[in-house]
C-alpha atoms as a PDB file:
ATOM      1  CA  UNK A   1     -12.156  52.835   2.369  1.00  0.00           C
ATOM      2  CA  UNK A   2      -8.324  51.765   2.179  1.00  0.00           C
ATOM      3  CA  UNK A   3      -8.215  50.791   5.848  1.00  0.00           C
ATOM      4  CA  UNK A   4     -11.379  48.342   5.275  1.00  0.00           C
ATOM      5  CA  UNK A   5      -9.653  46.804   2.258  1.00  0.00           C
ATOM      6  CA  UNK A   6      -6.498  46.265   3.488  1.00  0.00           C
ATOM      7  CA  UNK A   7      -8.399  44.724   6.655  1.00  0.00           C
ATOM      8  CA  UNK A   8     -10.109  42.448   4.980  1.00  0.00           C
ATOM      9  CA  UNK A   9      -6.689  41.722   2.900  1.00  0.00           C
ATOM     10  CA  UNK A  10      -4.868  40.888   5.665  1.00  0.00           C
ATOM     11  CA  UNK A  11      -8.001  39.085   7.655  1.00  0.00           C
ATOM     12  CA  UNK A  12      -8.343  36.522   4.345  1.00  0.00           C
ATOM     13  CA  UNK A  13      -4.256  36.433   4.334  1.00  0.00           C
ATOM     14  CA  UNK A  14      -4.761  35.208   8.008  1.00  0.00           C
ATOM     15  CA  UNK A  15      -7.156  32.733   7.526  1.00  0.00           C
ATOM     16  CA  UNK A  16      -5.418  30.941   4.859  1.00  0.00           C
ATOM     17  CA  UNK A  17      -2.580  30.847   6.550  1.00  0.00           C
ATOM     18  CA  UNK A  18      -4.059  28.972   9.409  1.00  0.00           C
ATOM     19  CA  UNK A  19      -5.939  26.988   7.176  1.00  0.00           C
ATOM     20  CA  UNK A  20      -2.586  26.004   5.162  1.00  0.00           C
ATOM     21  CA  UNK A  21      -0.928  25.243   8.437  1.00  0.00           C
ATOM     22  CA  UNK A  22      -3.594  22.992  10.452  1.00  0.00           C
ATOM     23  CA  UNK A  23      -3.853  21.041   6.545  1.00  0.00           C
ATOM     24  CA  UNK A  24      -0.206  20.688   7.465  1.00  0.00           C
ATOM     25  CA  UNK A  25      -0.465  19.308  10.729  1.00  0.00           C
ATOM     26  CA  UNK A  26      -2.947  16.918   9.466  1.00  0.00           C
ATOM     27  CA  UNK A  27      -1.201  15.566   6.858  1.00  0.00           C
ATOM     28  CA  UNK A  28       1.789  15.375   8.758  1.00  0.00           C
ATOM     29  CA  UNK A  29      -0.415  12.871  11.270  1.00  0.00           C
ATOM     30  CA  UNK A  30      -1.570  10.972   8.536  1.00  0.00           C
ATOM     31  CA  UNK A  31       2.110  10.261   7.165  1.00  0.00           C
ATOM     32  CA  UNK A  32       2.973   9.244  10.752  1.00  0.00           C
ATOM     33  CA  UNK A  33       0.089   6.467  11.205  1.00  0.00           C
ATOM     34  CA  UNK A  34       0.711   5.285   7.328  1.00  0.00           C
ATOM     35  CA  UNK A  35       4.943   4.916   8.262  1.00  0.00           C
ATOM     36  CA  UNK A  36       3.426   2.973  11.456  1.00  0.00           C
ATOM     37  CA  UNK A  37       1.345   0.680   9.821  1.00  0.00           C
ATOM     38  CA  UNK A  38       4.471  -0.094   7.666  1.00  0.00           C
ATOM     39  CA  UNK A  39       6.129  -0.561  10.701  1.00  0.00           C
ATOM     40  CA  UNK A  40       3.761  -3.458  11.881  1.00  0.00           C
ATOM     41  CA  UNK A  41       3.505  -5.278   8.684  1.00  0.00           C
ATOM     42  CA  UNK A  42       7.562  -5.551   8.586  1.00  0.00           C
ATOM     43  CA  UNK A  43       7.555  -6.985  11.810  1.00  0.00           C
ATOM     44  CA  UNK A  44       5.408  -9.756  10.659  1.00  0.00           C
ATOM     45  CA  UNK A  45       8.504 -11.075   8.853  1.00  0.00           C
ATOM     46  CA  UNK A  46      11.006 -10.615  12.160  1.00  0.00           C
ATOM     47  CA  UNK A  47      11.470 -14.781  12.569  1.00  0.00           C
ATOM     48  CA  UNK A  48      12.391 -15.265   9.403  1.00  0.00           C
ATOM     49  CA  UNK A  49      13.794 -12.073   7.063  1.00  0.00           C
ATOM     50  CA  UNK A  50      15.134 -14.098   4.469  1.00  0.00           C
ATOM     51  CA  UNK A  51      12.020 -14.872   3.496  1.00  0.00           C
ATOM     52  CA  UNK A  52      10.438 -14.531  -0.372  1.00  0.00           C
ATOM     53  CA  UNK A  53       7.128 -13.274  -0.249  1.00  0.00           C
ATOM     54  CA  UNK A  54       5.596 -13.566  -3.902  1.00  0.00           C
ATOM     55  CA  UNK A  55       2.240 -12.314  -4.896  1.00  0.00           C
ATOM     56  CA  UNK A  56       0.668 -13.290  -8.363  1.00  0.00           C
ATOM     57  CA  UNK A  57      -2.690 -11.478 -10.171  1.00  0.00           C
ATOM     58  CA  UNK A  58      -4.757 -13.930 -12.312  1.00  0.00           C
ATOM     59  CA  UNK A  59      -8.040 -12.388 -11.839  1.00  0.00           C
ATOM     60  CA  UNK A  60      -9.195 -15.037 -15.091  1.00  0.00           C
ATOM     61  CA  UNK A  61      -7.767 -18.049 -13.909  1.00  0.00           C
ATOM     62  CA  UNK A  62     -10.612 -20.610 -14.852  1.00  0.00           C
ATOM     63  CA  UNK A  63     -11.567 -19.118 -18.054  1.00  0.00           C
ATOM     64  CA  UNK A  64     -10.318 -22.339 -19.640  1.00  0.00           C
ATOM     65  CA  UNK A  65      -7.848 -20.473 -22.053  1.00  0.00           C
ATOM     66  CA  UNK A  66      -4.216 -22.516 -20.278  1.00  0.00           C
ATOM     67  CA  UNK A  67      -3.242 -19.594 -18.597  1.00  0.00           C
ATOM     68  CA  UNK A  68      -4.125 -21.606 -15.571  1.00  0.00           C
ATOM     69  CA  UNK A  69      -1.290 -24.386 -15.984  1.00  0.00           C
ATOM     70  CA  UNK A  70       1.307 -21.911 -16.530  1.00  0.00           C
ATOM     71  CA  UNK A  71       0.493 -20.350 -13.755  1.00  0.00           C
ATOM     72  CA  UNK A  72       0.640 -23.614 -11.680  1.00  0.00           C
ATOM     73  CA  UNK A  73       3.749 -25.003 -13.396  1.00  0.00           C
ATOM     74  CA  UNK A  74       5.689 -21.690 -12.340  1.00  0.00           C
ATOM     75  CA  UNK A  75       4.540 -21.926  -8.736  1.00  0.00           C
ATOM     76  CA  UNK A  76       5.512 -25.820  -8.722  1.00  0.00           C
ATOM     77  CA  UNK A  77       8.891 -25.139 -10.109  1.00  0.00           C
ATOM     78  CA  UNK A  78       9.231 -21.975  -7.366  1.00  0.00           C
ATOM     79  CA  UNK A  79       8.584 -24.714  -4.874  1.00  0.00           C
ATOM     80  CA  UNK A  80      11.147 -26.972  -6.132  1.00  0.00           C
ATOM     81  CA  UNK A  81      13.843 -24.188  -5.790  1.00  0.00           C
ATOM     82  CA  UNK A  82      13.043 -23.579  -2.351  1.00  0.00           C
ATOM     83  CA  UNK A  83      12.688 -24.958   0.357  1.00  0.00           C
ATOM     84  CA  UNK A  84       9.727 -25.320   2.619  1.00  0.00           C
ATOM     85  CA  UNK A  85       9.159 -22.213   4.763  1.00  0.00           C
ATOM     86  CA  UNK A  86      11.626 -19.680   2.647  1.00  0.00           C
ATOM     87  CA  UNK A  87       8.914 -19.002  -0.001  1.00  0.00           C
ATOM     88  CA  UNK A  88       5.060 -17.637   0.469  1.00  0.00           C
ATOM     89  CA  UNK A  89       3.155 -17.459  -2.285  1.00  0.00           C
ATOM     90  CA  UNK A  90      -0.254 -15.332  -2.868  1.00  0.00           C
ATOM     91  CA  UNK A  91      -2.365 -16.144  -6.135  1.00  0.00           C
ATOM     92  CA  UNK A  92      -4.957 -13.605  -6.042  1.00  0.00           C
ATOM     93  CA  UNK A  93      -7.993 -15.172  -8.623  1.00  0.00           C
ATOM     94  CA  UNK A  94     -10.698 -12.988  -8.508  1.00  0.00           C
ATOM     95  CA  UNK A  95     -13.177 -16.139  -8.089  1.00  0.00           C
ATOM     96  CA  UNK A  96     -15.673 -16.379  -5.025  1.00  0.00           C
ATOM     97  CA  UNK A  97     -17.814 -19.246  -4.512  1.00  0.00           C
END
């Protein structure tokens, strides 16, 4: 009875071992392709580096409540301050029509 227990002990011990180590594996693959897709979207920016990428959320942008020309007046001064081609800017709104 000892020898069957301490089989099936170190059988289970086994199997979650390998099961740790391909979950390992795995993950380590999925790390690899996320760093590479990283890789590709910094090269987008290779001609020009200096470049300011900004990115603004105003999911509620037509909801009437002014929100809408502060949002516009900041972007218009942005573009005053820099020059054409150093600055992207992303509104994301939310809105589909």
């Amino acid at each position: 009875m000892i020898f069957k227990s301490l089989f099936t002990l170190i059988y289970y011990a086994g199997l979650i071992a390998v099961i740790a180590v391909l979950s390992l594996i795995g993950l380590l693959f999925y790390q690899r392709s996320q760093i590479a897709s990283l890789r590709k979207l910094q090269n987008t920016n290779e001609k020009n580096p200096n470049k300011i990428r900004l990115a603004f959320f105003h999911p509620k942008c037509n909801a009437g409540g002014g929100g809408e020309k502060v949002l516009w007046c900041m972007v218009e001064s942005l573009m005053k301050k820099y020059s054409q081609g150093e600055l992207e800017i992303v509104i994301y709104t939310g809105i589909y029509y």
